[in-house]
N, C-alpha and C. Protein backbone atom coordinates (compact mmCIF):
# COMPACT_ATOMS: atom_id res chain seq x y z
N UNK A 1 -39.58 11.95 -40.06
CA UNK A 1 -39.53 11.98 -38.61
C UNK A 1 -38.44 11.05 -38.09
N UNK A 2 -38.14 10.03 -39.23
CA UNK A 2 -37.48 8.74 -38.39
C UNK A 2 -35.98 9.56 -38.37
N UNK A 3 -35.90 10.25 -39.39
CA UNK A 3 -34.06 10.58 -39.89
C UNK A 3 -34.16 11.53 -38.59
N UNK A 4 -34.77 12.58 -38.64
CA UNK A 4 -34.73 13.56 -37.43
C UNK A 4 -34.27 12.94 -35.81
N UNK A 5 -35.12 11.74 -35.96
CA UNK A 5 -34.60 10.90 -34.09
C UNK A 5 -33.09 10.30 -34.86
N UNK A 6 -32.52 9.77 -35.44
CA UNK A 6 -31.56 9.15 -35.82
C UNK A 6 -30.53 10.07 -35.83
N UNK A 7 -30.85 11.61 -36.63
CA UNK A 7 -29.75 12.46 -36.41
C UNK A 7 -29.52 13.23 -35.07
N UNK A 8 -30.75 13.14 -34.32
CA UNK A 8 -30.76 13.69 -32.75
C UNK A 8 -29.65 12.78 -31.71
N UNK A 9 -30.09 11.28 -32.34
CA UNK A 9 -29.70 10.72 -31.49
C UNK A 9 -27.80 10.56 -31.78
N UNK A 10 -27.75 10.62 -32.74
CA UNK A 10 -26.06 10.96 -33.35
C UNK A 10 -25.42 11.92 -32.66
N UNK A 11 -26.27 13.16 -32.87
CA UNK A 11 -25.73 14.66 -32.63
C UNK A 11 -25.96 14.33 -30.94
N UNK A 12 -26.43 13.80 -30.20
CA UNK A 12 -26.29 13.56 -28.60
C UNK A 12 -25.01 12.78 -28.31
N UNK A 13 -24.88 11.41 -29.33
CA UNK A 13 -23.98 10.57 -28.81
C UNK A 13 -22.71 11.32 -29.44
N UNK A 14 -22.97 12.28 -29.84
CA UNK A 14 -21.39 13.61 -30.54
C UNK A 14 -21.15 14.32 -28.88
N UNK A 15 -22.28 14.76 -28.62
CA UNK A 15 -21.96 15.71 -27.68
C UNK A 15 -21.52 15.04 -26.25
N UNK A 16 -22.13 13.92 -26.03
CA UNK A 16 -21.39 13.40 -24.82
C UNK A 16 -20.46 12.59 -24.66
N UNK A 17 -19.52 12.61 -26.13
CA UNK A 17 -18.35 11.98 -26.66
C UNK A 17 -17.43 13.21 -26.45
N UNK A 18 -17.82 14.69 -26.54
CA UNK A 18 -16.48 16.13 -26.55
C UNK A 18 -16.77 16.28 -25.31
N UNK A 19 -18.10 15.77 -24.49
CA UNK A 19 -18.23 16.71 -22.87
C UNK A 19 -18.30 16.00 -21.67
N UNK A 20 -17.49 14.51 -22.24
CA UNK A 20 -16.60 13.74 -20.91
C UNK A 20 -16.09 14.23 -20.71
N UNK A 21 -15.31 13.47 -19.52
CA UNK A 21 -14.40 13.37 -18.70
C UNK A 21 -13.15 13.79 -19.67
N UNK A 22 -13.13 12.84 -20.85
CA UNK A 22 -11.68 13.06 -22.23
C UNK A 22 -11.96 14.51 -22.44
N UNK A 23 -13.41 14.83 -22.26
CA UNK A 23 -13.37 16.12 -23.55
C UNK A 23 -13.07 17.28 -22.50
N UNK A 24 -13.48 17.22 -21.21
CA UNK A 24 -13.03 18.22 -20.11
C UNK A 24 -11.47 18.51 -19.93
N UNK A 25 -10.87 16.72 -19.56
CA UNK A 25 -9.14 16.64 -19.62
C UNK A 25 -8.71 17.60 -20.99
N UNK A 26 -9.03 16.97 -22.05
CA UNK A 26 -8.60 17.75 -23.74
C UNK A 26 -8.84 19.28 -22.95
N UNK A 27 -9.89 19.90 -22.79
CA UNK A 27 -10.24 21.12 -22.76
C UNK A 27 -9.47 21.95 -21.67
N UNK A 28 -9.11 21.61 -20.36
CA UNK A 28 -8.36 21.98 -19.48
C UNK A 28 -7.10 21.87 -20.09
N UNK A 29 -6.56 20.80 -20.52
CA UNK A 29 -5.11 20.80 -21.37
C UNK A 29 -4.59 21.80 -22.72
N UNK A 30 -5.62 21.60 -23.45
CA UNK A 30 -5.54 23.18 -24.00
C UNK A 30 -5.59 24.88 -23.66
N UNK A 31 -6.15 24.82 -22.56
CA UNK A 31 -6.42 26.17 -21.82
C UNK A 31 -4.60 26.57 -21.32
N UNK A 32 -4.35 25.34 -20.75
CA UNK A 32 -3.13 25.34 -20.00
C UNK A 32 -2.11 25.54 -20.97
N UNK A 33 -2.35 25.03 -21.85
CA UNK A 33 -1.38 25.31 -23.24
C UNK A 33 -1.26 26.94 -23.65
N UNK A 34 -2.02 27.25 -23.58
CA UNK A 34 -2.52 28.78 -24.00
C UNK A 34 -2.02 29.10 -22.54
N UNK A 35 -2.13 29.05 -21.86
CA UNK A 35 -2.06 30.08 -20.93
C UNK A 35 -0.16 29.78 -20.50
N UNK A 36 0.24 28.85 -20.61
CA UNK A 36 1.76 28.74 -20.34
C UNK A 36 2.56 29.37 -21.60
N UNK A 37 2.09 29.48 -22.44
CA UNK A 37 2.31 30.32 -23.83
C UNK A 37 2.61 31.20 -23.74
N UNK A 38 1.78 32.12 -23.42
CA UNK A 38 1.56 33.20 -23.17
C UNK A 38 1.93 33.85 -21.96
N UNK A 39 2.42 33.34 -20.75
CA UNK A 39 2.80 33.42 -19.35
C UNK A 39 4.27 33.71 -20.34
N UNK A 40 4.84 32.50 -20.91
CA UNK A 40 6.23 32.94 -21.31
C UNK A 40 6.26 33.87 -22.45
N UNK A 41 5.36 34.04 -22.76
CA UNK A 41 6.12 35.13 -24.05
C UNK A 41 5.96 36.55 -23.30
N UNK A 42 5.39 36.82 -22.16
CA UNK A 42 4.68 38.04 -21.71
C UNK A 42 6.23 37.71 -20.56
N UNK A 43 6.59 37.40 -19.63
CA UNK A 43 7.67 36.67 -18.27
C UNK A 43 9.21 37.09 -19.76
N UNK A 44 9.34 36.54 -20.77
CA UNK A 44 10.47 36.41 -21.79
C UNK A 44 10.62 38.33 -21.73
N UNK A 45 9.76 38.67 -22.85
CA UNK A 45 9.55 40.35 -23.01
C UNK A 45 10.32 40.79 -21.77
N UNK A 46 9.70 40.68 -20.46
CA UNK A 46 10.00 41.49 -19.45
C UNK A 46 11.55 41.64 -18.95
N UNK A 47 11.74 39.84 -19.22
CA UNK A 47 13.00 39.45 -18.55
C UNK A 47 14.46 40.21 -20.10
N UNK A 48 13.99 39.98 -21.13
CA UNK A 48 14.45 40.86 -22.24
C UNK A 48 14.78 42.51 -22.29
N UNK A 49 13.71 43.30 -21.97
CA UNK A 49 13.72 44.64 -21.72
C UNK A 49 15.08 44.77 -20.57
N UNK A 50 14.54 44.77 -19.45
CA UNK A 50 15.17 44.21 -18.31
C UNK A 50 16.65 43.87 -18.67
N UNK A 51 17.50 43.38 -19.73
CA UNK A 51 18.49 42.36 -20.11
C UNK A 51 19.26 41.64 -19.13
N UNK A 52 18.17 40.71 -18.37
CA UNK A 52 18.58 39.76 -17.49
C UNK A 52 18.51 38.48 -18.43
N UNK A 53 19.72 38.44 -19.20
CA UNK A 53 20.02 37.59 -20.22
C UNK A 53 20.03 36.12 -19.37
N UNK A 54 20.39 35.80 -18.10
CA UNK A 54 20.66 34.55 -17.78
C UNK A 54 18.97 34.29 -17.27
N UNK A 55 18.58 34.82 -16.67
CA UNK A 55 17.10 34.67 -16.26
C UNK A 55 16.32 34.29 -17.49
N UNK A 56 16.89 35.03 -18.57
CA UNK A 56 15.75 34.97 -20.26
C UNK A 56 16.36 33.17 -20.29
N UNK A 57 16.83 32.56 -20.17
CA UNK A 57 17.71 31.53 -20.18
C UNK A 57 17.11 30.42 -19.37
N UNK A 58 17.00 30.97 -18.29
CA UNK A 58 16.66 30.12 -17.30
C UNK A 58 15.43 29.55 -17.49
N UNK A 59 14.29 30.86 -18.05
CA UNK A 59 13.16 30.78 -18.33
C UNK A 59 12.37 30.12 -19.25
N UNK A 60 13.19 29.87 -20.71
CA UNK A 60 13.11 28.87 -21.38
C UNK A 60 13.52 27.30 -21.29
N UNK A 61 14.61 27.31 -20.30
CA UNK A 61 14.54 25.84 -19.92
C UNK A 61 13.52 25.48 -19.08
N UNK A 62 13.60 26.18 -17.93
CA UNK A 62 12.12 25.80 -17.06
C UNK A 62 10.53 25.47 -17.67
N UNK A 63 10.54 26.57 -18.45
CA UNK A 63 8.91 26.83 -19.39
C UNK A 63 9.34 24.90 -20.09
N UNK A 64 10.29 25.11 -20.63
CA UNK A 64 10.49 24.03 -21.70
C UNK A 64 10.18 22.46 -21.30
N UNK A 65 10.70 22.42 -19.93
CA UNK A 65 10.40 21.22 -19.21
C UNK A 65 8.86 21.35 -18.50
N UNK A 66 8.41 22.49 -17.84
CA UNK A 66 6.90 22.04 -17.68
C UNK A 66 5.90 22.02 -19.07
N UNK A 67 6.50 22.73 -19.97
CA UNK A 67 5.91 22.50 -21.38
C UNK A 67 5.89 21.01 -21.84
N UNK A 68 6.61 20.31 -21.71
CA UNK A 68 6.45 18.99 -21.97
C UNK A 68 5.76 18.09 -21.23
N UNK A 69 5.65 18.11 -20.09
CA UNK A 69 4.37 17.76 -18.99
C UNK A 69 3.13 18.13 -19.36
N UNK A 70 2.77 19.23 -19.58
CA UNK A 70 1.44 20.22 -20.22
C UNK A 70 1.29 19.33 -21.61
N UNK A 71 1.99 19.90 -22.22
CA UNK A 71 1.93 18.79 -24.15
C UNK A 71 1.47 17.47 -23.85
N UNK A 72 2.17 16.91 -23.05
CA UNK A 72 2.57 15.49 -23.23
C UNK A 72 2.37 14.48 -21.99
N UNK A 73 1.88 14.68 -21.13
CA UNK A 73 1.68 13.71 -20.04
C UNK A 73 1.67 12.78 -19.96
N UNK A 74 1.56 12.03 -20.83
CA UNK A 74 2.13 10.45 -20.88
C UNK A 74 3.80 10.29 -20.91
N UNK A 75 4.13 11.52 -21.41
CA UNK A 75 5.69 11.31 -20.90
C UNK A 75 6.22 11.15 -19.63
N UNK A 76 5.27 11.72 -18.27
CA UNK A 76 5.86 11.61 -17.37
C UNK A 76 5.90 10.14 -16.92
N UNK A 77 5.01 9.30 -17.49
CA UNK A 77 5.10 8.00 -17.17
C UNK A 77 6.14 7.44 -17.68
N UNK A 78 6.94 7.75 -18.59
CA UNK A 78 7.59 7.01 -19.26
C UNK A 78 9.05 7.37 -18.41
N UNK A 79 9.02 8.45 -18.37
CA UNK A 79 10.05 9.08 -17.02
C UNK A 79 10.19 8.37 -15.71
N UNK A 80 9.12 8.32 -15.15
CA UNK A 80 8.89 7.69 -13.65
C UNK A 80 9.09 5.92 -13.98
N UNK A 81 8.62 5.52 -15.00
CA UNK A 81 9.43 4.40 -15.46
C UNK A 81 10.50 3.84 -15.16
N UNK A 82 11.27 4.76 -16.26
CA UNK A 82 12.92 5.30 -16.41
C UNK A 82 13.45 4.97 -14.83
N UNK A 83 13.07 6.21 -14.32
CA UNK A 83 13.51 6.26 -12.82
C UNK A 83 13.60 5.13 -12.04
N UNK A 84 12.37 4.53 -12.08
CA UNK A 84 12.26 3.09 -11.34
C UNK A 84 13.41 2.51 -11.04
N UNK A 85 13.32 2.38 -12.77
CA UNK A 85 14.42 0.95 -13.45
C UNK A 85 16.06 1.19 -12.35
N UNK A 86 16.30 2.87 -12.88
CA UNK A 86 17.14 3.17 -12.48
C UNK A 86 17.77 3.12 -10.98
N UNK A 87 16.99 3.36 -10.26
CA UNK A 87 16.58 3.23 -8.55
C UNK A 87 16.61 1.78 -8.37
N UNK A 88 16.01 0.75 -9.14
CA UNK A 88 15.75 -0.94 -8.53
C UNK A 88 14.71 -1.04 -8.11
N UNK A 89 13.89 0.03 -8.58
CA UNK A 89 12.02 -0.30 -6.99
C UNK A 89 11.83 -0.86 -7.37
């Protein structure tokens, strides 16, 4: 009986460790991952068929830079940083 409360109480402090606040952010951030993925490979195709070669162009730099915001969000801090320095605020 004792292992049963010990592994309950594990398998609880598991689950409200993935279904914070971290595990919601993680979970929305992956969705967004998938779904900007897939926005460009489906937006690429079209702009391809189409052979609006500079648009197919355009589209990967754009995707590429909000892709790194999406990935990586601590980069933008390191950016707005940057900027500061650069500006004098």
């Amino acid at each position: 009986m004792l292992d049963f409360l010990m592994s309950a109480s594990s398998d609880l402090a598991t689950f409200n460790s993935n279904f914070g606040v971290k595990g919601l952010f993680d979970w929305i951030q992956e969705q967004a991952k998938w779904l900007l993925f897939g926005a460009f490979i489906i937006i690429l195709l079209v702009t391809m068929i189409k052979r609006a070669w500079i648009a197919a162009v355009g589209l990967c730099v754009g995707f590429a830079l909000v892709g790194v915001f999406v990935l990586n969000p601590d980069s933008l801090l390191g950016l707005s940083r940057w900027l500061s320095d650069m500006l004098s605020l």
